[in-house]
C-alpha atoms as a PDB file:
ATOM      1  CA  UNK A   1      43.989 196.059 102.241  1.00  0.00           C
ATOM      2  CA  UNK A   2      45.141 193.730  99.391  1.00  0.00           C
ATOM      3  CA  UNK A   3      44.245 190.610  98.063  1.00  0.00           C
ATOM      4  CA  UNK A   4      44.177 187.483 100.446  1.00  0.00           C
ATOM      5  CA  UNK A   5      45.576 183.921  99.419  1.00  0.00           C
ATOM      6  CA  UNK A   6      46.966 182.823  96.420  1.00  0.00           C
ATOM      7  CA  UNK A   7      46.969 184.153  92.624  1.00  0.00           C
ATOM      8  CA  UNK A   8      48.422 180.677  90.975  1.00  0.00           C
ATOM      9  CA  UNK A   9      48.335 176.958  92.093  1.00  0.00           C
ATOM     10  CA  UNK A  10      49.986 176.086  96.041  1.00  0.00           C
ATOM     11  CA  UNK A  11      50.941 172.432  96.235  1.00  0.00           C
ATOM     12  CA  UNK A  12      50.704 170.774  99.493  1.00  0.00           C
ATOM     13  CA  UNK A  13      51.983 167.137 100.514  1.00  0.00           C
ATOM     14  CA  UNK A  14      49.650 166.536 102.981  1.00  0.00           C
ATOM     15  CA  UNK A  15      51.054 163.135 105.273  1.00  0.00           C
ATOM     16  CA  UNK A  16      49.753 164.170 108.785  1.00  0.00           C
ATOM     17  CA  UNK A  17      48.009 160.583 109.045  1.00  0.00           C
ATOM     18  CA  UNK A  18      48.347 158.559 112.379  1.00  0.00           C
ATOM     19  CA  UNK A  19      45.952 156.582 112.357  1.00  0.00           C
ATOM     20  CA  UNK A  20      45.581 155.216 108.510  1.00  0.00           C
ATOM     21  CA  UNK A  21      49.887 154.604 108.738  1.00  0.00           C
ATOM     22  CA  UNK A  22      49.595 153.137 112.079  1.00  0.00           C
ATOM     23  CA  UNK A  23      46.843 150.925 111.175  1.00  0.00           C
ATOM     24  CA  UNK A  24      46.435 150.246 107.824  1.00  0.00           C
ATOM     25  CA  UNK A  25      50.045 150.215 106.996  1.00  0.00           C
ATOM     26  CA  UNK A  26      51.577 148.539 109.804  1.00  0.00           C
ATOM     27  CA  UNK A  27      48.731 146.913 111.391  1.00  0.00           C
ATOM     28  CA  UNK A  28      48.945 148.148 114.715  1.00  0.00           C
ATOM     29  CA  UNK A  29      46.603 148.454 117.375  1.00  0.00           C
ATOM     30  CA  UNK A  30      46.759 150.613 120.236  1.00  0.00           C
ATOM     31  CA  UNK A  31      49.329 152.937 121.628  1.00  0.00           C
ATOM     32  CA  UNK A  32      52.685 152.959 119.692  1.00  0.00           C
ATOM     33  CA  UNK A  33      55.497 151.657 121.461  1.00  0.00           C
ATOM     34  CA  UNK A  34      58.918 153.941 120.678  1.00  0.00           C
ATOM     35  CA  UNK A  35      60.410 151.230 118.028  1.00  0.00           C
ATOM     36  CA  UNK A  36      56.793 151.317 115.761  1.00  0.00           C
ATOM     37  CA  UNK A  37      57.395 154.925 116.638  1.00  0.00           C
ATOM     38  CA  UNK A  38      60.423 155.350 115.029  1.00  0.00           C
ATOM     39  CA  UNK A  39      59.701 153.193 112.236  1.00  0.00           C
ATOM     40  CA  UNK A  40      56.012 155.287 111.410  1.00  0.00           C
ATOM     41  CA  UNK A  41      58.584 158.358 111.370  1.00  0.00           C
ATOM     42  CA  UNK A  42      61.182 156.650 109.187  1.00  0.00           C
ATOM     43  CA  UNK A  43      57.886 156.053 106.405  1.00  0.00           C
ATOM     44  CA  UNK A  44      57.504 159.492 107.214  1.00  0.00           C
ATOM     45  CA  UNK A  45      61.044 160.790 106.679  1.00  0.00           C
ATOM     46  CA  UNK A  46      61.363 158.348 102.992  1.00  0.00           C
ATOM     47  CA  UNK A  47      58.252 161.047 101.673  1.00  0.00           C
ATOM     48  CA  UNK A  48      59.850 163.964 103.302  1.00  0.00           C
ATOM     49  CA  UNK A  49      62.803 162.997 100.776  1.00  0.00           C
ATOM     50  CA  UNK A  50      60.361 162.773  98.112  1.00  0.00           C
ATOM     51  CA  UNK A  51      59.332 166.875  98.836  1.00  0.00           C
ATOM     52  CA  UNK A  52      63.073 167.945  98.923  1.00  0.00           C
ATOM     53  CA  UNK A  53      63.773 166.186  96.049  1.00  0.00           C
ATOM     54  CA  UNK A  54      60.902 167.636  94.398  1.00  0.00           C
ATOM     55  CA  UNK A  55      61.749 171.262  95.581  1.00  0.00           C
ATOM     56  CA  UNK A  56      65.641 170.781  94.171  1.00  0.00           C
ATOM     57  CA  UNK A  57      64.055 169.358  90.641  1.00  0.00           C
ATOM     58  CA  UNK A  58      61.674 172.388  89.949  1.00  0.00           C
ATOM     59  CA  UNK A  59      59.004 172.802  92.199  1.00  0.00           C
ATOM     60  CA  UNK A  60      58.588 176.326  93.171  1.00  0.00           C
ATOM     61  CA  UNK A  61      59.498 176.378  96.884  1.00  0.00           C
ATOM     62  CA  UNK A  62      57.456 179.916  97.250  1.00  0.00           C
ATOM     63  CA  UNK A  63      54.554 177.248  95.792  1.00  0.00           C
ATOM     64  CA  UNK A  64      55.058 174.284  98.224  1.00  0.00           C
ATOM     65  CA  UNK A  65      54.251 173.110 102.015  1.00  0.00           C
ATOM     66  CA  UNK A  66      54.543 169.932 103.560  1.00  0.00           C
ATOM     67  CA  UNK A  67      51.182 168.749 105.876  1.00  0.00           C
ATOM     68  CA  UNK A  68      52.922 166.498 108.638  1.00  0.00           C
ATOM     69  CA  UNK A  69      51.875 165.290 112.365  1.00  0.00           C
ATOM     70  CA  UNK A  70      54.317 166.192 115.149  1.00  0.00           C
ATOM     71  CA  UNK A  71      53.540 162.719 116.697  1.00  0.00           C
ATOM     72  CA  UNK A  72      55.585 160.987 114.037  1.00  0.00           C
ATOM     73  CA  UNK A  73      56.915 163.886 112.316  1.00  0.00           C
ATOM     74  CA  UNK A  74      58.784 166.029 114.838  1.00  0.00           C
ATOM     75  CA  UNK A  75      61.783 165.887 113.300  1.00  0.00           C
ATOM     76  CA  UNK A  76      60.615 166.192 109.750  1.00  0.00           C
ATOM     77  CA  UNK A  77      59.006 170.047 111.047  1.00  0.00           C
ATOM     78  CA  UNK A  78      62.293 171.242 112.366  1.00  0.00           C
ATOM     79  CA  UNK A  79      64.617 169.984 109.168  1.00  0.00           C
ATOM     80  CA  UNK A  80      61.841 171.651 106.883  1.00  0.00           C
ATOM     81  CA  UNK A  81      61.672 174.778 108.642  1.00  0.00           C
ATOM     82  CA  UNK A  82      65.633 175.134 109.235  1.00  0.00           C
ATOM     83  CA  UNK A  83      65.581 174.880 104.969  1.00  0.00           C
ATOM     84  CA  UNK A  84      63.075 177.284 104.881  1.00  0.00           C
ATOM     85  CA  UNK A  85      60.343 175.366 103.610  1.00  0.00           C
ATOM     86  CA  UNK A  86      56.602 176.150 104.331  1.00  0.00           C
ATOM     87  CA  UNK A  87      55.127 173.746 106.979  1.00  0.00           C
ATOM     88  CA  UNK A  88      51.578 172.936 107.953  1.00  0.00           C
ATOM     89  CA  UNK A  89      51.030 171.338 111.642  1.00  0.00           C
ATOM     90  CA  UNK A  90      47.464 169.855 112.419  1.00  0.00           C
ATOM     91  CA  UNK A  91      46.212 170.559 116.160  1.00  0.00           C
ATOM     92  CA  UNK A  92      43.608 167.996 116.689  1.00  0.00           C
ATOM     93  CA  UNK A  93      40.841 167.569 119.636  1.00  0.00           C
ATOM     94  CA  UNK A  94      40.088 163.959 120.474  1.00  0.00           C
ATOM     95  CA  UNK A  95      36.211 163.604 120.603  1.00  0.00           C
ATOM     96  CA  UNK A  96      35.109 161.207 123.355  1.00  0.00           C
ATOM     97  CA  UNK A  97      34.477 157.452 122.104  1.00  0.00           C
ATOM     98  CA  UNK A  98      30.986 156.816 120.552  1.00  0.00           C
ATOM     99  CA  UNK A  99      30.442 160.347 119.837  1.00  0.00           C
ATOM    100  CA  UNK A 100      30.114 160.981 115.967  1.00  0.00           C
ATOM    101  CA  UNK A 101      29.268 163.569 113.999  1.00  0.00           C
END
């Protein structure tokens, strides 16, 4: 069996936050409605283009992922994957209100 994980530096751009975009950006409460929607994915999408552009100046793509939410980054998973690019996808279980660990 050889060696597990990685022998030199992996960079990840981790933007999988919901809640700190929806609320501390945009300062919305609640449920998103599909226009704060789009425009939480459109945020999204502007540091997407910061990756790619990092990937075409020198990154090592073999040495790069992208850490995005499928709520408001759908999109942004299937364009990164169609270039090839690694992608990390957070699966999340809600606890139930007042419960904290």
């Amino acid at each position: 069996m050889g060696t597990l994980g990685f022998d030199g530096p992996f960079y990840i751009l981790p933007f999988d936050h919901r809640h700190s975009f929806q609320i501390k950006l945009f300062r919305w409460e609640g449920v998103s409605n599909p226009e704060q929607t789009a425009e939480i994915a459109a945020a999204k999408r502007v540091i997407y283009d910061s990756f790619t552009v990092g990937i075409t100046s020198g990154i090592p793509e073999s040495r790069a992922a992208i850490l995005v939410d499928e709520q408001f980054g759908r999109d942004i998973l299937i364009d990164a994957r169609a270039r090839g690019h690694t992608t990390v996808c957070a699966a999340e279980k809600r606890r139930p209100r007042g419960i904290r660990f």
